[in-house]
Protein backbone atom coordinates (compact mmCIF):
# COMPACT_ATOMS: atom_id res chain seq x y z
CA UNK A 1 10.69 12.09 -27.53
CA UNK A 2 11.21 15.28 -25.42
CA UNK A 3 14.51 15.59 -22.96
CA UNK A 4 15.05 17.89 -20.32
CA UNK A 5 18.53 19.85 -20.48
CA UNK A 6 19.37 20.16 -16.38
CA UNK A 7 22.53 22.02 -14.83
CA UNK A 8 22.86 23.76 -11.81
CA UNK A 9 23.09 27.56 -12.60
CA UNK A 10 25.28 28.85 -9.52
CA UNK A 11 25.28 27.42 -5.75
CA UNK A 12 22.01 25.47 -4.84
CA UNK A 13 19.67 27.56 -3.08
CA UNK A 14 18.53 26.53 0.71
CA UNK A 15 14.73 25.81 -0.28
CA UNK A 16 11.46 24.05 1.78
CA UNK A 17 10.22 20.97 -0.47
CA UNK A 18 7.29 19.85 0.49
CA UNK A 19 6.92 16.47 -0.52
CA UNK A 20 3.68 14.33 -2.05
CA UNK A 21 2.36 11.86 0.16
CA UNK A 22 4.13 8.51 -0.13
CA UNK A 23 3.03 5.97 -3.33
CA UNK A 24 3.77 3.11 -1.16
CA UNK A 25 1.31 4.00 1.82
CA UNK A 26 -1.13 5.51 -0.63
CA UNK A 27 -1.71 2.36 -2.54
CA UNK A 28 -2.04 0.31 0.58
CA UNK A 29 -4.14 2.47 2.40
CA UNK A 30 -6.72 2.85 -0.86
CA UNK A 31 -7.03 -0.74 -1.07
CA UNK A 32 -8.14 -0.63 2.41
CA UNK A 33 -10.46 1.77 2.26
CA UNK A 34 -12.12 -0.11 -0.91
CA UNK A 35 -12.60 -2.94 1.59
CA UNK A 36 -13.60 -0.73 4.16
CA UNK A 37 -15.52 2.29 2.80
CA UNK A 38 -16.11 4.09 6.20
CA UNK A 39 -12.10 4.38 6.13
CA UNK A 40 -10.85 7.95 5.52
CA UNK A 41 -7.25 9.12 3.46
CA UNK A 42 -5.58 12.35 4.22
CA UNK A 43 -2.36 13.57 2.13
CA UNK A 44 -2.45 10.59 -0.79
CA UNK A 45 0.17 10.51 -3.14
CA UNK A 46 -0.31 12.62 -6.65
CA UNK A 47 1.04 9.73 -8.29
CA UNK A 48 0.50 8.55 -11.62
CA UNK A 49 1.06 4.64 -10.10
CA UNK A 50 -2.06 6.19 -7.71
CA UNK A 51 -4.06 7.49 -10.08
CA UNK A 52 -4.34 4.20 -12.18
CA UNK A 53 -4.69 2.19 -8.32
CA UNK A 54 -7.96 4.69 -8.34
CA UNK A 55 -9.34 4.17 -11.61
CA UNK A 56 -9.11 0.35 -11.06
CA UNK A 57 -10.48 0.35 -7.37
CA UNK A 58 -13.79 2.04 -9.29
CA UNK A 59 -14.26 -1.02 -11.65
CA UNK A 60 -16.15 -3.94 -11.19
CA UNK A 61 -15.97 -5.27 -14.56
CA UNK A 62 -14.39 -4.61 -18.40
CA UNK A 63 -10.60 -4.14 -18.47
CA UNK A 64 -8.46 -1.93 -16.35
CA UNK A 65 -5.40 -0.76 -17.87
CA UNK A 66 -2.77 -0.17 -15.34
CA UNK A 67 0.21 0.61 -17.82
CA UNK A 68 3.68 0.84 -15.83
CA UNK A 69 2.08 0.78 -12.44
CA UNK A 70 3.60 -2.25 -10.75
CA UNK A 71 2.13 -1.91 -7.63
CA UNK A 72 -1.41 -1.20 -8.93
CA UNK A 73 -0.79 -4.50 -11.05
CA UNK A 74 0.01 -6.79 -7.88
CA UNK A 75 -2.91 -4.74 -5.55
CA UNK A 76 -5.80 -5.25 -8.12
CA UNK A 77 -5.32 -9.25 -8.32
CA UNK A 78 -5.64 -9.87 -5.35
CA UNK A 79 -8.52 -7.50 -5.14
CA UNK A 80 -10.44 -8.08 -8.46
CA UNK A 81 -10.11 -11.96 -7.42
CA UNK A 82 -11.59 -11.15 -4.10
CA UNK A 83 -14.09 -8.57 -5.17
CA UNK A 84 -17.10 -10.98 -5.12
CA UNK A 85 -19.03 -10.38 -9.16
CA UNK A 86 -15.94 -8.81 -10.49
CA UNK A 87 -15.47 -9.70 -13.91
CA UNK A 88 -12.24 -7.73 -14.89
CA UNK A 89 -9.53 -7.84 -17.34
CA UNK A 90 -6.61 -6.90 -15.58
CA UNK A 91 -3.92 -5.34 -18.64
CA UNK A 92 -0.98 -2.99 -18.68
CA UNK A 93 2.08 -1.87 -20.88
CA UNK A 94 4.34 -4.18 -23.11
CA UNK A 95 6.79 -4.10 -20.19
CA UNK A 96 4.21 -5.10 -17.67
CA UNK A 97 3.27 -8.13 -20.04
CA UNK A 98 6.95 -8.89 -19.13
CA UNK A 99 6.81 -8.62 -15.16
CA UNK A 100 6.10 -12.05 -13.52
CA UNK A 101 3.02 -12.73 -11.40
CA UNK A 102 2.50 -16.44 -10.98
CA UNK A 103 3.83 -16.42 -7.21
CA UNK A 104 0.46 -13.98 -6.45
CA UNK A 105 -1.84 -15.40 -8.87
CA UNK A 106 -0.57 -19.49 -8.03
CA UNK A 107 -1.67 -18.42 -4.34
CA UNK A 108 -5.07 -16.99 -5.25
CA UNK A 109 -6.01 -19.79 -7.23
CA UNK A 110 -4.45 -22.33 -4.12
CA UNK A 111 -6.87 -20.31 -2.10
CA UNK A 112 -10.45 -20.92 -4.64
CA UNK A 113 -9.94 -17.80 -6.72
CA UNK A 114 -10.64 -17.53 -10.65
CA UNK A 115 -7.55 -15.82 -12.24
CA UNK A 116 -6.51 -17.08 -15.63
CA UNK A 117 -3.64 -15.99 -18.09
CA UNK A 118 -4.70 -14.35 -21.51
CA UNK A 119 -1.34 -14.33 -23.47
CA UNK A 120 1.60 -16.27 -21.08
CA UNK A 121 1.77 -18.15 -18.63
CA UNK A 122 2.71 -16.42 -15.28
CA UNK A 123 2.33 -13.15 -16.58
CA UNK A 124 -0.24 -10.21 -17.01
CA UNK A 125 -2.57 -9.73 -19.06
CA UNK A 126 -4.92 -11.34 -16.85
CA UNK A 127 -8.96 -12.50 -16.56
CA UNK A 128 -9.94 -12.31 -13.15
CA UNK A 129 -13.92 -13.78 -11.90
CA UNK A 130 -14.34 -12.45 -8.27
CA UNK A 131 -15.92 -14.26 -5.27
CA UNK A 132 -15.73 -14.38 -1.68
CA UNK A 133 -12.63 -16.50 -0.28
CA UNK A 134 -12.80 -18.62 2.63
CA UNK A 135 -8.68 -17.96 3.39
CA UNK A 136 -6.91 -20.84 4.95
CA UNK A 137 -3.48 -21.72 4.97
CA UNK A 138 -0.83 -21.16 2.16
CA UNK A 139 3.49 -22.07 1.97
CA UNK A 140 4.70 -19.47 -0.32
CA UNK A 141 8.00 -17.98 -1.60
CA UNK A 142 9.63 -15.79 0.94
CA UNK A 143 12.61 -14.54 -1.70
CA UNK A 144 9.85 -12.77 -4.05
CA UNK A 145 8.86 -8.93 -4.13
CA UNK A 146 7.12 -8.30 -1.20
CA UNK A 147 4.29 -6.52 -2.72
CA UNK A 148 2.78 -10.21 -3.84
CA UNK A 149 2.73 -10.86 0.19
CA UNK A 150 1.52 -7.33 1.20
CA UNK A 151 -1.33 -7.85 -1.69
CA UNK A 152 -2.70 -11.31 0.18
CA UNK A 153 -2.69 -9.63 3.33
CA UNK A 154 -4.47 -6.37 2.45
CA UNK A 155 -7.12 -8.48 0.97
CA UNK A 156 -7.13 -11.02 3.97
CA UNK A 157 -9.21 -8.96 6.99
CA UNK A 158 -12.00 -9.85 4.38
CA UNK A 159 -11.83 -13.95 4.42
CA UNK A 160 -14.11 -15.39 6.46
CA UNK A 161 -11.47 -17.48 7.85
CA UNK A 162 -8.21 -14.91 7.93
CA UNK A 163 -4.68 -16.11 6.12
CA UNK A 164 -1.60 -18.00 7.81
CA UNK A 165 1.22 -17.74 5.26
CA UNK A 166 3.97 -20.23 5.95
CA UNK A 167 7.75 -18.70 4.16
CA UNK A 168 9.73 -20.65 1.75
CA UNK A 169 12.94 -19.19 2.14
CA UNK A 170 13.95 -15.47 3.49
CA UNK A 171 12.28 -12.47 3.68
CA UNK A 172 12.79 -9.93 1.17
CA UNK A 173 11.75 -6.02 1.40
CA UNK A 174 10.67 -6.84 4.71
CA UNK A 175 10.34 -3.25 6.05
CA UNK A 176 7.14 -2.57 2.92
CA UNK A 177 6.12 -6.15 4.53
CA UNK A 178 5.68 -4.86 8.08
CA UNK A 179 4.46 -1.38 6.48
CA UNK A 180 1.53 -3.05 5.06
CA UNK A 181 1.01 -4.53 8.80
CA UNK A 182 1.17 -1.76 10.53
CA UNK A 183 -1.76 0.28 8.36
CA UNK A 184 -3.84 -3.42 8.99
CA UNK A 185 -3.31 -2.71 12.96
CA UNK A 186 -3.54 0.97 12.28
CA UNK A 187 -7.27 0.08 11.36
CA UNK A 188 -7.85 -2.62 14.20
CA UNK A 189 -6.76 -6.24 12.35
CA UNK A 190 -4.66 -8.08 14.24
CA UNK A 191 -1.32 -9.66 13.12
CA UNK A 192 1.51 -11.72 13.75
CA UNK A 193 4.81 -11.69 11.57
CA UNK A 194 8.20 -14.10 12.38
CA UNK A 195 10.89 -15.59 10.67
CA UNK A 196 8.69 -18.78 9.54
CA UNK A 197 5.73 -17.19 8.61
CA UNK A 198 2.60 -14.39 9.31
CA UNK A 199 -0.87 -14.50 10.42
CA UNK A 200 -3.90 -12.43 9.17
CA UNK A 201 -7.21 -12.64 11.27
CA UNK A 202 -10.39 -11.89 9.68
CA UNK A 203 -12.02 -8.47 10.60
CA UNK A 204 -16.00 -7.54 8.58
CA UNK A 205 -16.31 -4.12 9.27
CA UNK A 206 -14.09 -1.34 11.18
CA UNK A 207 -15.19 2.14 13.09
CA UNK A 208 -14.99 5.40 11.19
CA UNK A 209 -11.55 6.35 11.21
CA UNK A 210 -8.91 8.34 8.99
CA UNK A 211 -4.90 7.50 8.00
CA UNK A 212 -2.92 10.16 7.23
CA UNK A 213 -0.19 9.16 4.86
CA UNK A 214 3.55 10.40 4.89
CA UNK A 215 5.41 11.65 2.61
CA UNK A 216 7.48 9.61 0.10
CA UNK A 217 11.04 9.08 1.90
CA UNK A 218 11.78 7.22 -2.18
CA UNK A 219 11.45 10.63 -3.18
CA UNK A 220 13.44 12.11 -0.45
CA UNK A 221 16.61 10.23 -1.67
CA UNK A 222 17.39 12.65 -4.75
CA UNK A 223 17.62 15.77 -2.32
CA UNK A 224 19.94 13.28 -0.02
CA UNK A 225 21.77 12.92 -3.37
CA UNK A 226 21.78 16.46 -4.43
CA UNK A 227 23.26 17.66 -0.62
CA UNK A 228 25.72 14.69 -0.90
CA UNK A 229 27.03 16.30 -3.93
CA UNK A 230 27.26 19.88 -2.72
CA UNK A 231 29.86 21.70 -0.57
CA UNK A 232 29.57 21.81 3.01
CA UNK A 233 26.88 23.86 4.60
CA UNK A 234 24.15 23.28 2.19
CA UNK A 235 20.75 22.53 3.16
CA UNK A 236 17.30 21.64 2.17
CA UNK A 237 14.24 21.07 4.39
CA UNK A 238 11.73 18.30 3.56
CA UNK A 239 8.51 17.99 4.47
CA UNK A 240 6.16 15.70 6.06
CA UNK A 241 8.59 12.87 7.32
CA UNK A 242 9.20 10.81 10.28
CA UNK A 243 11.65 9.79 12.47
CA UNK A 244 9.57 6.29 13.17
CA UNK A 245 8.67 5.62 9.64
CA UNK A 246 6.86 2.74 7.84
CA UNK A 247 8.89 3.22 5.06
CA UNK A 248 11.70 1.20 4.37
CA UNK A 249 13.62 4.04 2.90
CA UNK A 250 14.05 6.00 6.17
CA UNK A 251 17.17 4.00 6.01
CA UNK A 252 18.25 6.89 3.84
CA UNK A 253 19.18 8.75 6.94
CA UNK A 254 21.51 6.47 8.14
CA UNK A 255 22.90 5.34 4.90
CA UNK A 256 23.72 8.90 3.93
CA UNK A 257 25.60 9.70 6.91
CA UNK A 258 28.43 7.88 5.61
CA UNK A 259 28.49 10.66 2.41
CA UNK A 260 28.40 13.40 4.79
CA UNK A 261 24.89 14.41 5.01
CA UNK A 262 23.04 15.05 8.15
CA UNK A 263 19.67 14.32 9.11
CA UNK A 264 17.91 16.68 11.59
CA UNK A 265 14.35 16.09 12.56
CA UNK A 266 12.15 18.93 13.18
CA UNK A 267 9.09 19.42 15.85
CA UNK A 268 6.77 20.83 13.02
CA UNK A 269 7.45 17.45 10.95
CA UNK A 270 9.82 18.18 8.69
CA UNK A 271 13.65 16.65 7.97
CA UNK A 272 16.25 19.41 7.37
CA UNK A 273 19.29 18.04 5.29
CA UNK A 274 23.09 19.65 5.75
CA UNK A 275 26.01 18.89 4.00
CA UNK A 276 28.54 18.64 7.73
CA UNK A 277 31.56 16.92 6.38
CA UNK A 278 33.27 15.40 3.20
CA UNK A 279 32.85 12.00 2.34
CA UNK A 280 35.88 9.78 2.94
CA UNK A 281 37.33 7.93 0.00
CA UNK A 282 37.17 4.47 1.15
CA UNK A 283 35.56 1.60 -0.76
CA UNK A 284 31.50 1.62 0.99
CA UNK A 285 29.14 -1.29 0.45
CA UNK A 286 25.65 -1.88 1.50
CA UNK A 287 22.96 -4.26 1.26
CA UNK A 288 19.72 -3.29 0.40
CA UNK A 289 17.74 -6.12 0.41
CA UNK A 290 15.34 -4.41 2.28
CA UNK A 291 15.37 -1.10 0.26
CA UNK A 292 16.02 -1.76 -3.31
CA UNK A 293 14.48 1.14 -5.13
CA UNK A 294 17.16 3.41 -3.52
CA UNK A 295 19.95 1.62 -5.15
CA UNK A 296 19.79 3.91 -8.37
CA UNK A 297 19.93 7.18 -6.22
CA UNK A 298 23.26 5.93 -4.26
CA UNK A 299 24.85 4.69 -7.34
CA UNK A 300 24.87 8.34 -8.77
CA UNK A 301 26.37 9.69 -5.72
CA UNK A 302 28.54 7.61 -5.07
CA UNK A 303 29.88 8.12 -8.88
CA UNK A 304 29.41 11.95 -8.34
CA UNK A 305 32.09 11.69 -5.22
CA UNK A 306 34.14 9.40 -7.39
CA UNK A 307 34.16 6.88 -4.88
CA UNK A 308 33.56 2.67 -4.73
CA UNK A 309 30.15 1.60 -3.90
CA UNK A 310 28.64 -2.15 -3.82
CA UNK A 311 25.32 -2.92 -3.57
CA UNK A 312 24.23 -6.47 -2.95
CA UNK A 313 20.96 -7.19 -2.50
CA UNK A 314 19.24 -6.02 -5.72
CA UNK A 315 17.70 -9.24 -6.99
CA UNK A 316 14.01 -7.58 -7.57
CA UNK A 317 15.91 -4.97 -9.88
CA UNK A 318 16.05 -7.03 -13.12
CA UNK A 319 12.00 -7.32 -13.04
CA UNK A 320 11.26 -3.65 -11.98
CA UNK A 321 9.93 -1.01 -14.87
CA UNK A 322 13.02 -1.83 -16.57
CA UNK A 323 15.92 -4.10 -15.79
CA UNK A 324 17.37 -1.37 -13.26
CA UNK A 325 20.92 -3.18 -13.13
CA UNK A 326 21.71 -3.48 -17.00
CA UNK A 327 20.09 0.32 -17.55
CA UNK A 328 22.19 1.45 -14.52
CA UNK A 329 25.43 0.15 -16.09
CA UNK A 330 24.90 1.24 -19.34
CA UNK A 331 23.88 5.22 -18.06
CA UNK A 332 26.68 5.48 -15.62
CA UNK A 333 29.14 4.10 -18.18
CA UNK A 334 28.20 6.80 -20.49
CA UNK A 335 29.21 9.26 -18.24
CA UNK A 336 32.88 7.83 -17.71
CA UNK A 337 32.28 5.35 -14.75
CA UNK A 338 33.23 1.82 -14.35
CA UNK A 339 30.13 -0.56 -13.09
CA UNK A 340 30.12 -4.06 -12.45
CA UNK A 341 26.98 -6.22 -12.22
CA UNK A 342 25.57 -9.38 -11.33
CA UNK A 343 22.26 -10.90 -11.11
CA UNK A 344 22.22 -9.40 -7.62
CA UNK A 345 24.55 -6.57 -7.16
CA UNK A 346 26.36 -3.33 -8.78
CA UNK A 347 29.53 -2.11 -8.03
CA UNK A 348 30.54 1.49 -9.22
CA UNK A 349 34.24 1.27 -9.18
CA UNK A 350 36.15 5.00 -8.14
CA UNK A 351 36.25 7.72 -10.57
CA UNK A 352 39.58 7.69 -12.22
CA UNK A 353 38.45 10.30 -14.57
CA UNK A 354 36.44 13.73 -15.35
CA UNK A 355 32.88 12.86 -15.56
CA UNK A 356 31.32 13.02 -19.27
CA UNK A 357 28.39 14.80 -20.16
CA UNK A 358 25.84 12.58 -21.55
CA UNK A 359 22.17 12.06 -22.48
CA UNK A 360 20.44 9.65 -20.25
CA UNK A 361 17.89 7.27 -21.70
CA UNK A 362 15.65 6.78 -18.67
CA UNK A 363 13.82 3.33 -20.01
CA UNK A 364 10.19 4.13 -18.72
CA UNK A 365 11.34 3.76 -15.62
CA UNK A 366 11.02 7.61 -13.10
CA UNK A 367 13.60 6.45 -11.36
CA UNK A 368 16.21 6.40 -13.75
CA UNK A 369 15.13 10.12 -14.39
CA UNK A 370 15.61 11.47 -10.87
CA UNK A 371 18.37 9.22 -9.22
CA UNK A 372 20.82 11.10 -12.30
CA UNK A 373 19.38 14.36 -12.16
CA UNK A 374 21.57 15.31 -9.55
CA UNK A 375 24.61 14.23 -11.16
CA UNK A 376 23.77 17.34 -12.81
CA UNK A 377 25.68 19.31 -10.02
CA UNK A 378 28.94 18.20 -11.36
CA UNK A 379 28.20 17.91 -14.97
CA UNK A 380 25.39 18.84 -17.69
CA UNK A 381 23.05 16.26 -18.57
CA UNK A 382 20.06 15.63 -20.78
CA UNK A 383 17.32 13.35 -19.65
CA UNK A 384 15.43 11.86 -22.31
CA UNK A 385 11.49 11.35 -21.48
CA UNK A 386 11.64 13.25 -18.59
CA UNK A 387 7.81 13.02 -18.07
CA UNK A 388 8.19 9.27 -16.98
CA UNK A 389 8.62 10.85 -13.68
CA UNK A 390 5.07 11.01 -12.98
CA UNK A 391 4.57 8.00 -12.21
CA UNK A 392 5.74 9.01 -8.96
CA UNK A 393 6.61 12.24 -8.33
CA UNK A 394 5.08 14.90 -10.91
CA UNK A 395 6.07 17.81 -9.38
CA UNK A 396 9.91 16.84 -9.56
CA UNK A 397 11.39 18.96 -12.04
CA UNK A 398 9.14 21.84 -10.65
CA UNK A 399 11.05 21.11 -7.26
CA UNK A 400 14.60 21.40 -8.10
CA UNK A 401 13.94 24.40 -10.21
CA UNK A 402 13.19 25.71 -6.72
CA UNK A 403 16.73 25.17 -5.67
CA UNK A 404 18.38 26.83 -8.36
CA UNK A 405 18.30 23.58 -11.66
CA UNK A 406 17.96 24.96 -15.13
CA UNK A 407 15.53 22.20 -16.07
CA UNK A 408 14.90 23.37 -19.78
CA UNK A 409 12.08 20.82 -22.25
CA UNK A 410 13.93 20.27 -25.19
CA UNK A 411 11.56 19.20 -28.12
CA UNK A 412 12.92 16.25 -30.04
């Protein structure tokens, strides 16, 4: 396995990063333009998650191996089971074989699909017989990733008789909910979304149109960590993101004002990030039910300040590429920290010590890789399989070397 050696070799340099085109948006919007061929995509993601959403979209029968790609996993159900003459075997890594899917695949099958399980019950690998759905009415599981309920409704414009989902519970991720609503309006369906439930009406065709995706504000939250961890006055533009986001992780802006970091947004579309004042050393705690995947990115700063950070919120962590709050604990506690977790929460206690160098295993999961990278600032590190991060963001290590990382490829 290969490692990447990363320090910072004097004061970062101020540097433009222009960003690839969100994973989240891409994924959506290509599933929308299978349905709806006349639909065009400007600035899509460079992804590796994207790349196997593409291959898959292509098939209409054999398998289609989606290996770590989550969100290609929960997309191509619901369209392989809606795809009418698909006959697809729907497959991906060991650790995919371990991700649940009943919620998605019980509501296909409550709706007339043909999805069955090939190894266990309620989990990938799966055998999937397409055909037209008629829609209806469903009561599903509100407390579940919300890519199972973005994946219905993507597929829904194309029942005859649209989708009403009644919720079970509360809302979880809602802001990649309402992202995957907004690109259905964006495109002329029309939808309704409360506390109790959401409506999908049916739509055949659509006029020739494009969607221009934005870039990834997930990937934005490394150079928030990075400026976080610098002295004041340091700065780094990003590029193409907005003030009026889809993306649940614009919270980012607002989060990270609390570590010092402000957010300026420019008329030509980019963010520019400053360093304007020290962090306090106070105790912080969020909840980011609503933006899990940039739990990992504030846990390294807020053990790079040396300060107390709890997260609640993080139930879909355990079931992500890896189980993000046992790998978190066990990374940050090789480099000298104190973490606490639960089945829905971490807690990184205040530094009362140096920070250790260390090698970080990063679990097949990219964002292991990039949320410690810039703990790197304060202390050497080796990453170990530092290509994982292409699943999302391949040009990564490229990037910081741009604002002044040794990132050296150790051969192991």
């Amino acid at each position: 396995m290969s490692a990447v050696r990363i320090h910072l070799k004097s004061d970062l340099k101020s540097s433009a990063i222009r960003l690839t085109g969100s994973k989240s948006e891409t994924n959506r919007v290509l599933l929308l333009k299978a349905l709806y061929p006349n639909l065009m995509l400007i600035n899509d993601s460079n992804a590796h998650d994207v790349e196997m959403m593409k291959r898959g979209i292509e098939q209409i029968s054999g398998e289609v191996d989606i290996h770590h790609a989550g969100t290609a996993m929960r997309f191509l159900t619901a369209y392989f089971a809606t795809l009418d003459r698909a006959a697809i075997t729907l497959t991906g890594s060991d650790r995919m074989k371990q991700r649940p899917i009943g919620v998605l695949v019980d509501a296909l099958v409550e709706l007339g699909a043909d999805v069955r399980y090939l190894e266990n019950p309620g989990f990938p690998p799966l055998q999937i017989s397409g055909k037209q759905l008629r829609g209806g009415h469903l009561k599903i599981r509100a407390d579940i990733s919300s890519q199972y309920l973005s994946a219905l409704c993507l597929v829904a414009p194309k029942f005859s008789e649209g989708l009403a989902l009644t919720f079970d519970g509360t809302l979880t991720s809602v802001p990649y909910l309402k992202m995957t609503l907004k690109l259905l309006n964006a495109i002329g369906v029309e939808t309704y979304l409360d506390e109790k439930g959401l409506r999908i009406a049916p739509l055949s065709a659509i006029m020739d149109q494009s969607l221009a995706v934005e870039s990834d504000w997930s990937a934005a939250s490394y150079y928030y960590s990075i400026i976080a961890l610098s002295p004041i006055g340091t700065q780094v533009q990003l590029s193409v993101l907005k003030s009026d986001s889809l993306q649940g992780d614009r919270v980012l802006a607002d989060i990270y004002t609390e570590f010092g970091v402000e957010t300026t947004f420019e008329n030509d579309g980019s963010i520019m990030l400053r360093k304007s004042s020290a962090a306090e050393s106070r105790p912080y705690a969020l909840d980011l039910k609503d933006a899990p995947d940039i739990a990992q990115t504030i846990a390294v700063t807020a053990a790079g300040l040396g300060v107390e950070c709890t997260m609640i919120g993080l139930h879909t962590l355990p079931i992500k590429e890896t189980d993000r709050l046992a790998a978190m604990k066990t990374e940050l506690e090789k480099c000298g920290l104190a973490v606490a977790i639960s089945s829905n929460s971490l807690k990184v206690h205040a530094r009362s010590a140096e920070l250790k160098s260390a090698a970080i295993e990063t679990y097949n999961d990219h964002r292991m890789a990039m949320a410690f990278a810039p703990l790197a600032i304060m202390v050497p590190l080796e990453i170990r399989d530092p290509n994982v991060v292409e699943k999302s963001y391949p040009d990564f290590w490229n990037d910081l070397s741009l604002l002044g990382f040794d990132c050296s490829l150790q051969a192991e």
